[in-house]
Protein backbone atom coordinates (compact mmCIF):
# COMPACT_ATOMS: atom_id res chain seq x y z
CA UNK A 1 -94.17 21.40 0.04
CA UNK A 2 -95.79 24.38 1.70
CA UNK A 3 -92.27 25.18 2.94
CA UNK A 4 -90.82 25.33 -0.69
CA UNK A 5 -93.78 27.44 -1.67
CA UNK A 6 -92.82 30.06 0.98
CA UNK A 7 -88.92 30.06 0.20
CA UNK A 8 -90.24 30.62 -2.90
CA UNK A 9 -92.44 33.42 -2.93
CA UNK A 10 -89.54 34.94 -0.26
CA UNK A 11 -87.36 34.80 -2.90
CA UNK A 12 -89.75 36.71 -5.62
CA UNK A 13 -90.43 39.00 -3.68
CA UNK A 14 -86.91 39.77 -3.01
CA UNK A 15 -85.90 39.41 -6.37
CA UNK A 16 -89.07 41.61 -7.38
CA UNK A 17 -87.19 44.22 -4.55
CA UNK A 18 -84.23 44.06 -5.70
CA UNK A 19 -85.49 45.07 -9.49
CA UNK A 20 -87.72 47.46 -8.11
CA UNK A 21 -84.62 49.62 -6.17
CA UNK A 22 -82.11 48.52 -9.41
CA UNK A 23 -84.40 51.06 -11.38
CA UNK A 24 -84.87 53.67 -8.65
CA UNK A 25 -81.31 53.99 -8.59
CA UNK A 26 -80.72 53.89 -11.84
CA UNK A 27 -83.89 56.88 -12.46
CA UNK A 28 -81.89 59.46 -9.49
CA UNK A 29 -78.64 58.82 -11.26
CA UNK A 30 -79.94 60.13 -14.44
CA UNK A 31 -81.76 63.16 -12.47
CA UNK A 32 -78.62 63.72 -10.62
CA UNK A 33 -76.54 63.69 -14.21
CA UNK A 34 -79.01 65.88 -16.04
CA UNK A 35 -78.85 68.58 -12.57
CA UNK A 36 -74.76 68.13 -12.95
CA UNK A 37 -74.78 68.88 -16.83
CA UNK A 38 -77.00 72.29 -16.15
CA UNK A 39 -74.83 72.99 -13.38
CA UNK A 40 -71.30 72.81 -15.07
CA UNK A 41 -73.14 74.91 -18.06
CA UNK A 42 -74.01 77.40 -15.74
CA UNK A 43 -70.34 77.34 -14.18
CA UNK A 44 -69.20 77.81 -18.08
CA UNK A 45 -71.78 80.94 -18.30
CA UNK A 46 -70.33 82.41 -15.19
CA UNK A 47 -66.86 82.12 -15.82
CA UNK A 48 -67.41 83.93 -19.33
CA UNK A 49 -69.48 86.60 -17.46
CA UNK A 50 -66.27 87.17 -15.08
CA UNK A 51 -63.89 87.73 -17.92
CA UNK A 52 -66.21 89.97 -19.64
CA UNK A 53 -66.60 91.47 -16.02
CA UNK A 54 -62.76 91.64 -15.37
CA UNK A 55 -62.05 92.89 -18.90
CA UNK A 56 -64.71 95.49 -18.32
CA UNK A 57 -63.21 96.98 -15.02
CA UNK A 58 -59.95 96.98 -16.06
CA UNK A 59 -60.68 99.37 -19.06
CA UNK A 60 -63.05 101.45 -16.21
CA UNK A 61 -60.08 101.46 -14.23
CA UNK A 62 -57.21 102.53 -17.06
CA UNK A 63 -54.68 105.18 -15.93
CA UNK A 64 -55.72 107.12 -18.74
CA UNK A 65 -59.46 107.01 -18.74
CA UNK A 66 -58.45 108.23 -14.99
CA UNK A 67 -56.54 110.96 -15.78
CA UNK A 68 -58.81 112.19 -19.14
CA UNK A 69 -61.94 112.35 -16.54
CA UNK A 70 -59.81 114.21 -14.03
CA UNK A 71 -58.65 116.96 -16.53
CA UNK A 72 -62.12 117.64 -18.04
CA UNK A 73 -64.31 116.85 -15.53
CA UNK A 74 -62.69 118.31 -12.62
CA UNK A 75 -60.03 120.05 -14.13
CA UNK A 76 -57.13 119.20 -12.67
CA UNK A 77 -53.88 119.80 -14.19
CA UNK A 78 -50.63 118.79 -13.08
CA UNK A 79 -49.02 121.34 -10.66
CA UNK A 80 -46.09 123.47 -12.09
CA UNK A 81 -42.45 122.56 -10.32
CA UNK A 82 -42.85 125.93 -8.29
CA UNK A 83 -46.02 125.04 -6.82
CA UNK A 84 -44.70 121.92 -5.58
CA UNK A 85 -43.92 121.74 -1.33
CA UNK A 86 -41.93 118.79 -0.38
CA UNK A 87 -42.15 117.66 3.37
CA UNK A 88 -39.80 116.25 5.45
């Protein structure tokens, strides 16, 4: 009889064990799954941040923005055909 008790309670407890880390899991998989959402939003927020970034230095970087800031601001001008050396 004893020996049916103790199987017993053995086998409560592990049930009770097994509940206990059923939850626990189930608890980090929802922190985990919360961190992931945030994460993948802040991947979205980045990526637009590069286009606007990419989009931004391109126009910085425009062959005519270029060449309107090296006439006025350090005026250059294109050198006449006679002022031209070539080099061999």
């Amino acid at each position: 009889m004893k020996f049916m008790l103790a199987v017993v309670a053995v086998l409560i407890l592990a049930i009770m064990s097994s509940a206990i880390a059923v939850i626990y899991s189930k608890h980090q998989s929802r922190k985990l799954f919360v961190e992931l959402q945030k994460l993948e939003k802040q991947i979205d927020e980045l990526n637009v941040d590069w286009g606007r970034l990419q989009l931004e230095q391109s126009t910085w970087s425009s062959h005519g923005r270029i060449e309107k800031i090296a006439r006025n601001k350090l005026h250059m001008t294109l050198p006449k055909a006679n002022e031209v050396i070539y080099i061999k």
